[in-house]
PDB file of N, CA and C in Angstrom:
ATOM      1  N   UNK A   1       9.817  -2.519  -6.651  1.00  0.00           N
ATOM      2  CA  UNK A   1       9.304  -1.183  -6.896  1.00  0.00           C
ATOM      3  C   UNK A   1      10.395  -0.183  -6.496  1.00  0.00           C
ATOM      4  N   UNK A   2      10.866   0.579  -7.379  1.00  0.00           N
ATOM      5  CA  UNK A   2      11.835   1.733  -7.010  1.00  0.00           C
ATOM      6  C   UNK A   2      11.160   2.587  -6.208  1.00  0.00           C
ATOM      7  N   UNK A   3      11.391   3.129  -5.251  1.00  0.00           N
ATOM      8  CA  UNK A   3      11.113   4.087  -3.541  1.00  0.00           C
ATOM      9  C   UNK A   3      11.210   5.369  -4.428  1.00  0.00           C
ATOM     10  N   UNK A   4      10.621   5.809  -5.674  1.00  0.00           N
ATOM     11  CA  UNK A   4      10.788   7.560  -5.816  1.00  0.00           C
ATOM     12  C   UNK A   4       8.721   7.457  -5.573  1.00  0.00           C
ATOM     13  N   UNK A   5       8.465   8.720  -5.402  1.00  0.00           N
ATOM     14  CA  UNK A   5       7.574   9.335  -4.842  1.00  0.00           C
ATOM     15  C   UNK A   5       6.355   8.924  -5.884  1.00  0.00           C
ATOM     16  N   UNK A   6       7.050   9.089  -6.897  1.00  0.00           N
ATOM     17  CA  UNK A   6       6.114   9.110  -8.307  1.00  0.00           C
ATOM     18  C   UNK A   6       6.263   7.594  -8.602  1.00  0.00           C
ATOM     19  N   UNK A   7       7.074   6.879  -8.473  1.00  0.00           N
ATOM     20  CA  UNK A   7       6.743   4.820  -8.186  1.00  0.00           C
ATOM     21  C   UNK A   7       5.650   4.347  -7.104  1.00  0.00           C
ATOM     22  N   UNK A   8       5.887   5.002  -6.249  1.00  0.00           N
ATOM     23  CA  UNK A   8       4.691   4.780  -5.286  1.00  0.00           C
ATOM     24  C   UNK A   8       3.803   5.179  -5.053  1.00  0.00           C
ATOM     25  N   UNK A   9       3.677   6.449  -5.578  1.00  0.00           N
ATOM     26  CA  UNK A   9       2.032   6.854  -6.144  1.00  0.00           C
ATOM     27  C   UNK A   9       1.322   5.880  -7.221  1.00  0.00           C
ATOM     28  N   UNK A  10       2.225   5.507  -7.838  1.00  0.00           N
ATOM     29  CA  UNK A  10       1.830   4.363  -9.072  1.00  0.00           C
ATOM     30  C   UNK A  10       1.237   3.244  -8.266  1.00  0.00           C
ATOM     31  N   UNK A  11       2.028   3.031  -7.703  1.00  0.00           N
ATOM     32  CA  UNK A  11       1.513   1.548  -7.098  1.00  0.00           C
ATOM     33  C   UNK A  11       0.465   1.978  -6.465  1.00  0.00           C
ATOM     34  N   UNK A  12       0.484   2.598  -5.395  1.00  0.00           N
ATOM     35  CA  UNK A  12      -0.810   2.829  -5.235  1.00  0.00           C
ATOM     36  C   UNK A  12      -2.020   3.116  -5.821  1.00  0.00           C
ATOM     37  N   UNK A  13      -1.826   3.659  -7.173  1.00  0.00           N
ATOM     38  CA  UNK A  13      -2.960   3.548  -8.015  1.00  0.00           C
ATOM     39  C   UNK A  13      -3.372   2.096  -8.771  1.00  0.00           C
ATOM     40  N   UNK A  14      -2.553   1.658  -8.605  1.00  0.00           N
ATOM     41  CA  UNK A  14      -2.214  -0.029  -9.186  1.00  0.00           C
ATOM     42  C   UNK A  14      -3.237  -0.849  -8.188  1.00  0.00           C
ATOM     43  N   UNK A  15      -2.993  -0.784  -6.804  1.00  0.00           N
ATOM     44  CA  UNK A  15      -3.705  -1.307  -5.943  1.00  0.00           C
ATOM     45  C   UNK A  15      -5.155  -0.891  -5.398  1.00  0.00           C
ATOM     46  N   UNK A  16      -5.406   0.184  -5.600  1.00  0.00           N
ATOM     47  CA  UNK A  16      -6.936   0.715  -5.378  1.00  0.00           C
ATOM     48  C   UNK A  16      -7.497   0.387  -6.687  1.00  0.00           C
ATOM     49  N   UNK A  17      -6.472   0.174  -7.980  1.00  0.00           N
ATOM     50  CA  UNK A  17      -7.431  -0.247  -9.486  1.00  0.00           C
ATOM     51  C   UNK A  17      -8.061  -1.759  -9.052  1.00  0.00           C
ATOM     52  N   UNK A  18      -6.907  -2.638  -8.134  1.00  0.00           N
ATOM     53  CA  UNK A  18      -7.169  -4.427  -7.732  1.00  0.00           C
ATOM     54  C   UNK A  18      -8.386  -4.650  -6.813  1.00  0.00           C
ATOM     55  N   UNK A  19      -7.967  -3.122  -6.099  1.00  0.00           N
ATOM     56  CA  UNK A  19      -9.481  -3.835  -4.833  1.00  0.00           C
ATOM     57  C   UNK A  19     -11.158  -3.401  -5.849  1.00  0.00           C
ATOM     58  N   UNK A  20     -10.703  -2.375  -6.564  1.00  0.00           N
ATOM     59  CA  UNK A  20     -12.237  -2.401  -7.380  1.00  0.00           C
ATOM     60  C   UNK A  20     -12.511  -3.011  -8.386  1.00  0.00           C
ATOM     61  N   UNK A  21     -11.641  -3.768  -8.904  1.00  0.00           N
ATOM     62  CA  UNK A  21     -11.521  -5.006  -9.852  1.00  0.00           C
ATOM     63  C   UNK A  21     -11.928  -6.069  -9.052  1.00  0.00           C
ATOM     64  N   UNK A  22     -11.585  -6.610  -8.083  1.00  0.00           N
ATOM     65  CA  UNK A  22     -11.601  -7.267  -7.352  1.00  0.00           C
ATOM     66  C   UNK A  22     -13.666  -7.350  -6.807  1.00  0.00           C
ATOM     67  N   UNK A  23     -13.750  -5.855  -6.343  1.00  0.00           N
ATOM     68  CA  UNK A  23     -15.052  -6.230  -5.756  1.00  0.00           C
ATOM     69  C   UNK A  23     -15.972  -6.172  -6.946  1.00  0.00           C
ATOM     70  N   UNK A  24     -16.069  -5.987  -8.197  1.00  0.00           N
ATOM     71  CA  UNK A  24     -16.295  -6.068  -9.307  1.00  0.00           C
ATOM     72  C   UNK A  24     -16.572  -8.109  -9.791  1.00  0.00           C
ATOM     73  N   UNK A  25     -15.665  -8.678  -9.236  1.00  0.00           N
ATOM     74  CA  UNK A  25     -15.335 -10.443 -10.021  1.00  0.00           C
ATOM     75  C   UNK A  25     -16.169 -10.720  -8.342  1.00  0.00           C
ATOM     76  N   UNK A  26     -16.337 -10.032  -7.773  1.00  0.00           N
ATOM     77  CA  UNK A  26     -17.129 -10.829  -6.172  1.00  0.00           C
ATOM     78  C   UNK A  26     -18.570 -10.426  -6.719  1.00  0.00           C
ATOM     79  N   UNK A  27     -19.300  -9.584  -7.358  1.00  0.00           N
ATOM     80  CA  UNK A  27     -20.425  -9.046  -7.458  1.00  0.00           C
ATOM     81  C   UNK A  27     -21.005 -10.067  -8.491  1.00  0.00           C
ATOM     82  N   UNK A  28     -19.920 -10.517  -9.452  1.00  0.00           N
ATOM     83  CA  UNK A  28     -20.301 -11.478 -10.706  1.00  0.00           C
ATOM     84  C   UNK A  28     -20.227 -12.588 -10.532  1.00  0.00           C
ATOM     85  N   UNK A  29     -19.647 -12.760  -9.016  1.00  0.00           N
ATOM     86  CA  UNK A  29     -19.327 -14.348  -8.684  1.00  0.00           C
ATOM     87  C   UNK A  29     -18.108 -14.868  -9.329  1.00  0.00           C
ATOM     88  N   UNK A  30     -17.355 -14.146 -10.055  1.00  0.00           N
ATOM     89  CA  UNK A  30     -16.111 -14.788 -10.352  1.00  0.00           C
ATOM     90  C   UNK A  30     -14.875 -14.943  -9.412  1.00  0.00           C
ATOM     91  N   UNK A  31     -15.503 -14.454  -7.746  1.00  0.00           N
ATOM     92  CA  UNK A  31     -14.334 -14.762  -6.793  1.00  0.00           C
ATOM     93  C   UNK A  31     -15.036 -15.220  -5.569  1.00  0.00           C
ATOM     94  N   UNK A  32     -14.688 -15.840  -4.346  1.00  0.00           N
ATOM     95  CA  UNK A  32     -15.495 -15.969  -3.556  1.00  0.00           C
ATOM     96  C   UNK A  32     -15.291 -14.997  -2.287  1.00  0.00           C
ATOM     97  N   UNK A  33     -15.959 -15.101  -1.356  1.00  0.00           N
ATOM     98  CA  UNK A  33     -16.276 -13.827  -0.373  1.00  0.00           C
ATOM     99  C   UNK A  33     -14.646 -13.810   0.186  1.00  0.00           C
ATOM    100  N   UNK A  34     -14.379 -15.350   0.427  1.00  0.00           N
ATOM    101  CA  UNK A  34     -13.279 -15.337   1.483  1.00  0.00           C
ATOM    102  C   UNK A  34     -12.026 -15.045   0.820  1.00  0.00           C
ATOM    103  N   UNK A  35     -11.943 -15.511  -0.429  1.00  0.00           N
ATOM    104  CA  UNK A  35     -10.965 -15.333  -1.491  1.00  0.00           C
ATOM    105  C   UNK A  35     -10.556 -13.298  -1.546  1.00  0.00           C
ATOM    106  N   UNK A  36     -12.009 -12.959  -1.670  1.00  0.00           N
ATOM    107  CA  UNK A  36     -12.072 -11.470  -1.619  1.00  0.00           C
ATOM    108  C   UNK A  36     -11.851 -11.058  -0.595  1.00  0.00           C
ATOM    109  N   UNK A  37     -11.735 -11.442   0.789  1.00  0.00           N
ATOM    110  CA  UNK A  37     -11.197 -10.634   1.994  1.00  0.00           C
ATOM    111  C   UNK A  37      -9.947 -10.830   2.105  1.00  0.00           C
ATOM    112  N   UNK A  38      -9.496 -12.068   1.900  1.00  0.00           N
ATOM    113  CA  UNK A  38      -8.032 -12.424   2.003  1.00  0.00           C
ATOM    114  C   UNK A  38      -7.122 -11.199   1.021  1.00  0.00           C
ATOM    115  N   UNK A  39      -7.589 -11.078  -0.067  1.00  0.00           N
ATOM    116  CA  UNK A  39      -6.763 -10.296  -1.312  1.00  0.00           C
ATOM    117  C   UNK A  39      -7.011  -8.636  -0.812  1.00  0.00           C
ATOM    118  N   UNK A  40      -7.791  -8.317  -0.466  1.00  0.00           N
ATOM    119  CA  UNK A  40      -8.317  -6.916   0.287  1.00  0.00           C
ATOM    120  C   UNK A  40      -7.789  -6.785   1.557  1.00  0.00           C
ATOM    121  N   UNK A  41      -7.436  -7.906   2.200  1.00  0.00           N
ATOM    122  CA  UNK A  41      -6.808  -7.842   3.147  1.00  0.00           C
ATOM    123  C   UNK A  41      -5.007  -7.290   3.296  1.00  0.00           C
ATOM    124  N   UNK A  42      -4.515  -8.341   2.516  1.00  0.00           N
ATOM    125  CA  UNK A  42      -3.293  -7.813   1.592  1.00  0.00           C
ATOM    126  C   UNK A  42      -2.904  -6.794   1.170  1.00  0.00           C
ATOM    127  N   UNK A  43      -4.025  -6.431   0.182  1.00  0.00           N
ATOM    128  CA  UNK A  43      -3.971  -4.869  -0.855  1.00  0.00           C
ATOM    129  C   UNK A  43      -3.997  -3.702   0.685  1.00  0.00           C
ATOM    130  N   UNK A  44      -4.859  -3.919   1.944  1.00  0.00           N
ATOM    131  CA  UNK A  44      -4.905  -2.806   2.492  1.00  0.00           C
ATOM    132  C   UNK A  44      -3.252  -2.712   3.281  1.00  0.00           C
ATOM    133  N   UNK A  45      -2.912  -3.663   3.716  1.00  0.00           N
ATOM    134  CA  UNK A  45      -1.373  -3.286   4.326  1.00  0.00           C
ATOM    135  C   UNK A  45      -0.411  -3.125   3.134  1.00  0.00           C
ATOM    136  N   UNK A  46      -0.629  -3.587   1.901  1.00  0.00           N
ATOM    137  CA  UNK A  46      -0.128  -2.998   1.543  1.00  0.00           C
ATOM    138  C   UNK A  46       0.412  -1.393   0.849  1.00  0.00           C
ATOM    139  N   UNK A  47      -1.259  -0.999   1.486  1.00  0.00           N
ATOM    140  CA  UNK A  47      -1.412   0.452   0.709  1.00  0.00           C
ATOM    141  C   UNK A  47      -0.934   1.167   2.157  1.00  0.00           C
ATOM    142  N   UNK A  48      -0.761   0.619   2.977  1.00  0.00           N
ATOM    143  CA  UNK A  48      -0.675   1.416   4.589  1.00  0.00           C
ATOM    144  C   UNK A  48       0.640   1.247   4.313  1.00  0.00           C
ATOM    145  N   UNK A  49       1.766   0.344   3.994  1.00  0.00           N
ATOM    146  CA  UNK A  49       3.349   0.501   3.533  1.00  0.00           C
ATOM    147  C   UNK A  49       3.260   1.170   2.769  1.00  0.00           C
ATOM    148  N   UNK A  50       2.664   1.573   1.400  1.00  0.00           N
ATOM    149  CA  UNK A  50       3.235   2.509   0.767  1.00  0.00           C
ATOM    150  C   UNK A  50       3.097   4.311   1.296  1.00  0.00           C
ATOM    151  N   UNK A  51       1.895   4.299   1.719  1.00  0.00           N
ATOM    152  CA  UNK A  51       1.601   5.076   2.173  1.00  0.00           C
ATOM    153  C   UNK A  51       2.671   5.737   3.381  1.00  0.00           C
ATOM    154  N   UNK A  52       3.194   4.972   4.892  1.00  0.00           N
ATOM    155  CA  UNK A  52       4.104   4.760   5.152  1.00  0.00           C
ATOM    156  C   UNK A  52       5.574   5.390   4.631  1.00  0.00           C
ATOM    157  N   UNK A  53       5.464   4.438   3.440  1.00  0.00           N
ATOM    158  CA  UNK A  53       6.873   5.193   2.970  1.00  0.00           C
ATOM    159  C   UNK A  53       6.807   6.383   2.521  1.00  0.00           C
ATOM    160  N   UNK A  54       6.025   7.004   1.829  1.00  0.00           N
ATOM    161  CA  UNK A  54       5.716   8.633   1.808  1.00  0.00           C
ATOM    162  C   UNK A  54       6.297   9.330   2.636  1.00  0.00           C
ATOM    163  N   UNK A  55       5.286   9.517   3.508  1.00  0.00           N
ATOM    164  CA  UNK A  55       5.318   9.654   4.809  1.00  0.00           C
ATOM    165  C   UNK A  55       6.776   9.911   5.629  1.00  0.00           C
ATOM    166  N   UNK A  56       7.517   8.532   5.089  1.00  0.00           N
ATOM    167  CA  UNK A  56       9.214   8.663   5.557  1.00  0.00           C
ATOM    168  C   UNK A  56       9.632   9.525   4.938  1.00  0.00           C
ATOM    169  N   UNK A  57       9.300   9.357   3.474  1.00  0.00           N
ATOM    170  CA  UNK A  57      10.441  10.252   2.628  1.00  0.00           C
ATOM    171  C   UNK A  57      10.117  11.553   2.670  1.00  0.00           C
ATOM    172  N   UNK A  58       8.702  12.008   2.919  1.00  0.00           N
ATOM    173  CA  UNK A  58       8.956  13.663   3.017  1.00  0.00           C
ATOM    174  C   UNK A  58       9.478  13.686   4.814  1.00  0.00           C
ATOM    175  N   UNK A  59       9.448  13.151   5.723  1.00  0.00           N
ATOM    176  CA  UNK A  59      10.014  13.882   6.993  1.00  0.00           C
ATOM    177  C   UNK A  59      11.534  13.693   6.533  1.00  0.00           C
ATOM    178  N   UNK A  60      12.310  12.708   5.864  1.00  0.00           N
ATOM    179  CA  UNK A  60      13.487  12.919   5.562  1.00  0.00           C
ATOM    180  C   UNK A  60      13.628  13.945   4.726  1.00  0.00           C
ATOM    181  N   UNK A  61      12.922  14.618   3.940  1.00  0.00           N
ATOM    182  CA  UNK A  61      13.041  15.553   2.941  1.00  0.00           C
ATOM    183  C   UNK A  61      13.295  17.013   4.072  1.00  0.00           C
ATOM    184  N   UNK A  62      12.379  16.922   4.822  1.00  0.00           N
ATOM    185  CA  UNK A  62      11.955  17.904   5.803  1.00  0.00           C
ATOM    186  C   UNK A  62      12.947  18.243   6.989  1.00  0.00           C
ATOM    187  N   UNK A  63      13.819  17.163   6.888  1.00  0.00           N
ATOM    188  CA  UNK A  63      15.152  17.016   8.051  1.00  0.00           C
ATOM    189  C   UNK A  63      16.724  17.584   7.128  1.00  0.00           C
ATOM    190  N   UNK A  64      16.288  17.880   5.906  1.00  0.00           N
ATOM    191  CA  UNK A  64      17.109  17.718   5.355  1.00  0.00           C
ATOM    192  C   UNK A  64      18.432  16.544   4.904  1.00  0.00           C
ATOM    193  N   UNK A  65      17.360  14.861   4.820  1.00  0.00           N
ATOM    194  CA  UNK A  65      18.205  13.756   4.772  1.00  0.00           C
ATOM    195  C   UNK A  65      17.728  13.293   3.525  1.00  0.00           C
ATOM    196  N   UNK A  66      18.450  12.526   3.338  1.00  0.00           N
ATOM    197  CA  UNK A  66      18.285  11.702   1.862  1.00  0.00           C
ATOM    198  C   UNK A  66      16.929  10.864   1.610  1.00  0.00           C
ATOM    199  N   UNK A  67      15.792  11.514   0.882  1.00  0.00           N
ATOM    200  CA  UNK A  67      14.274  10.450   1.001  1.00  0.00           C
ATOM    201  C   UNK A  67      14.826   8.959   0.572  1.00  0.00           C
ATOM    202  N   UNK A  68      15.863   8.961  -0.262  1.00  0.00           N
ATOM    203  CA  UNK A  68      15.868   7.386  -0.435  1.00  0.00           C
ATOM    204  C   UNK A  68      16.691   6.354   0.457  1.00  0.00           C
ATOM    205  N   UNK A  69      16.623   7.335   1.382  1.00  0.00           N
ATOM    206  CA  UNK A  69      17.178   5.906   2.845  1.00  0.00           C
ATOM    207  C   UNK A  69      16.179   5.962   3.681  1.00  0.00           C
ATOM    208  N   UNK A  70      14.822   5.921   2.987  1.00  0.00           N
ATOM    209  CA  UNK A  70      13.577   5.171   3.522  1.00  0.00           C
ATOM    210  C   UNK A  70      13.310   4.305   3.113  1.00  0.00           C
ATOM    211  N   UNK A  71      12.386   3.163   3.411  1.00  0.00           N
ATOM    212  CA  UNK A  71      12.278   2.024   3.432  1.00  0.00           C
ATOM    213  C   UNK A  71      11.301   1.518   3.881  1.00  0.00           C
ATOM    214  N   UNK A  72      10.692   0.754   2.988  1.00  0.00           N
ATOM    215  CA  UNK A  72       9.253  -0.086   3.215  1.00  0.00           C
ATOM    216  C   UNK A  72       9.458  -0.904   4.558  1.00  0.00           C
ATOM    217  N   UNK A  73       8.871  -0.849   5.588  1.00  0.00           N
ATOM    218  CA  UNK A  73       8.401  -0.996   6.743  1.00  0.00           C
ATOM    219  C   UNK A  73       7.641  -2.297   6.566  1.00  0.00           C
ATOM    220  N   UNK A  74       8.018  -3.466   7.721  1.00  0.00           N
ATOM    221  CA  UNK A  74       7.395  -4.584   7.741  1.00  0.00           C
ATOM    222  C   UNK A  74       5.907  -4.135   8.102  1.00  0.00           C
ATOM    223  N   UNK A  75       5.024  -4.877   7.701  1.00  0.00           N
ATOM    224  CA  UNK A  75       3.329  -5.217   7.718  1.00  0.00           C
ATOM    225  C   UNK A  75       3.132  -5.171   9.327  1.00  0.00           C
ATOM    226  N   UNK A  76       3.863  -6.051   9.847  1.00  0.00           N
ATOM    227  CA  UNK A  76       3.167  -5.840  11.480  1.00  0.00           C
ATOM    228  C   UNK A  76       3.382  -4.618  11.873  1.00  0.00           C
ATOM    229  N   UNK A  77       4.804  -3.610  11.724  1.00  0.00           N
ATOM    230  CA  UNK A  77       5.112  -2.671  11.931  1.00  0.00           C
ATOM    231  C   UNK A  77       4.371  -1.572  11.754  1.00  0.00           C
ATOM    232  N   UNK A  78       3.661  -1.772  10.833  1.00  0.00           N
ATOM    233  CA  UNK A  78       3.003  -0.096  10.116  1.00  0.00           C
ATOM    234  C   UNK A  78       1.294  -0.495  10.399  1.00  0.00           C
ATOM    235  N   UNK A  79       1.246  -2.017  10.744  1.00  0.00           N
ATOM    236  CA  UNK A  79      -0.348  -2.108  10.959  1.00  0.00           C
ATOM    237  C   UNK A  79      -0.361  -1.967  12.257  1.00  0.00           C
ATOM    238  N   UNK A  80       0.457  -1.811  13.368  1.00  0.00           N
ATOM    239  CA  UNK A  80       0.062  -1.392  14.543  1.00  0.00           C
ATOM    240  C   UNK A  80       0.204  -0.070  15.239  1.00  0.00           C
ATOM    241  N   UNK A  81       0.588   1.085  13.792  1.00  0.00           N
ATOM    242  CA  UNK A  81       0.465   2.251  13.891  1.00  0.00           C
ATOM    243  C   UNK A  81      -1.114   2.875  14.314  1.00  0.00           C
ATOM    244  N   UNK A  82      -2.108   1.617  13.970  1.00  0.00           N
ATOM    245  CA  UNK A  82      -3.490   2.033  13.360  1.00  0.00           C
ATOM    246  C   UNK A  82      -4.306   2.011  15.321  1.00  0.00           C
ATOM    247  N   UNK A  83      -3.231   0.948  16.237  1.00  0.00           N
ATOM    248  CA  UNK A  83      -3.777   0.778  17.068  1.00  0.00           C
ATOM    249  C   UNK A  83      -3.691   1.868  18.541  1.00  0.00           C
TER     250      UNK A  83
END
């Protein structure tokens, strides 16, 4: 995924389209419960990295530094922002 503002708004719309697709094939039985937490599980750190990288690129915007020497942030990293 290219790091511009408007790629990662995409994706993120990409991934909130999966989790309601998703709870959509659990309601019809075409997925199972655990199958569906595992993949929701996923989709949410991954929406907390993209989100994340936002986040970087406007305080670099805001410092006057380059937004694209931000960088997607490991999963443990950005999920223990929450704690």
């Amino acid at each position: 995924m290219a790091d511009t503002d408007k790629s990662i708004h995409s994706h993120i719309t990409d991934l909130i389209a999966e989790e309601h697709d998703l709870r959509g094939k659990l309601s019809r039985g075409e997925v199972s419960r655990e199958d569906e937490n595992a993949r929701l599980a996923a989709i949410e750190v991954s929406l907390d990295q993209c989100w994340d990288l936002l986040r970087q690129r406007q305080a670099k915007r805001d410092a006057g530094q380059n937004p694209d020497d931000a960088g997607v942030r490991p999963a443990d990293v950005v999920e223990k922002y929450r704690n």
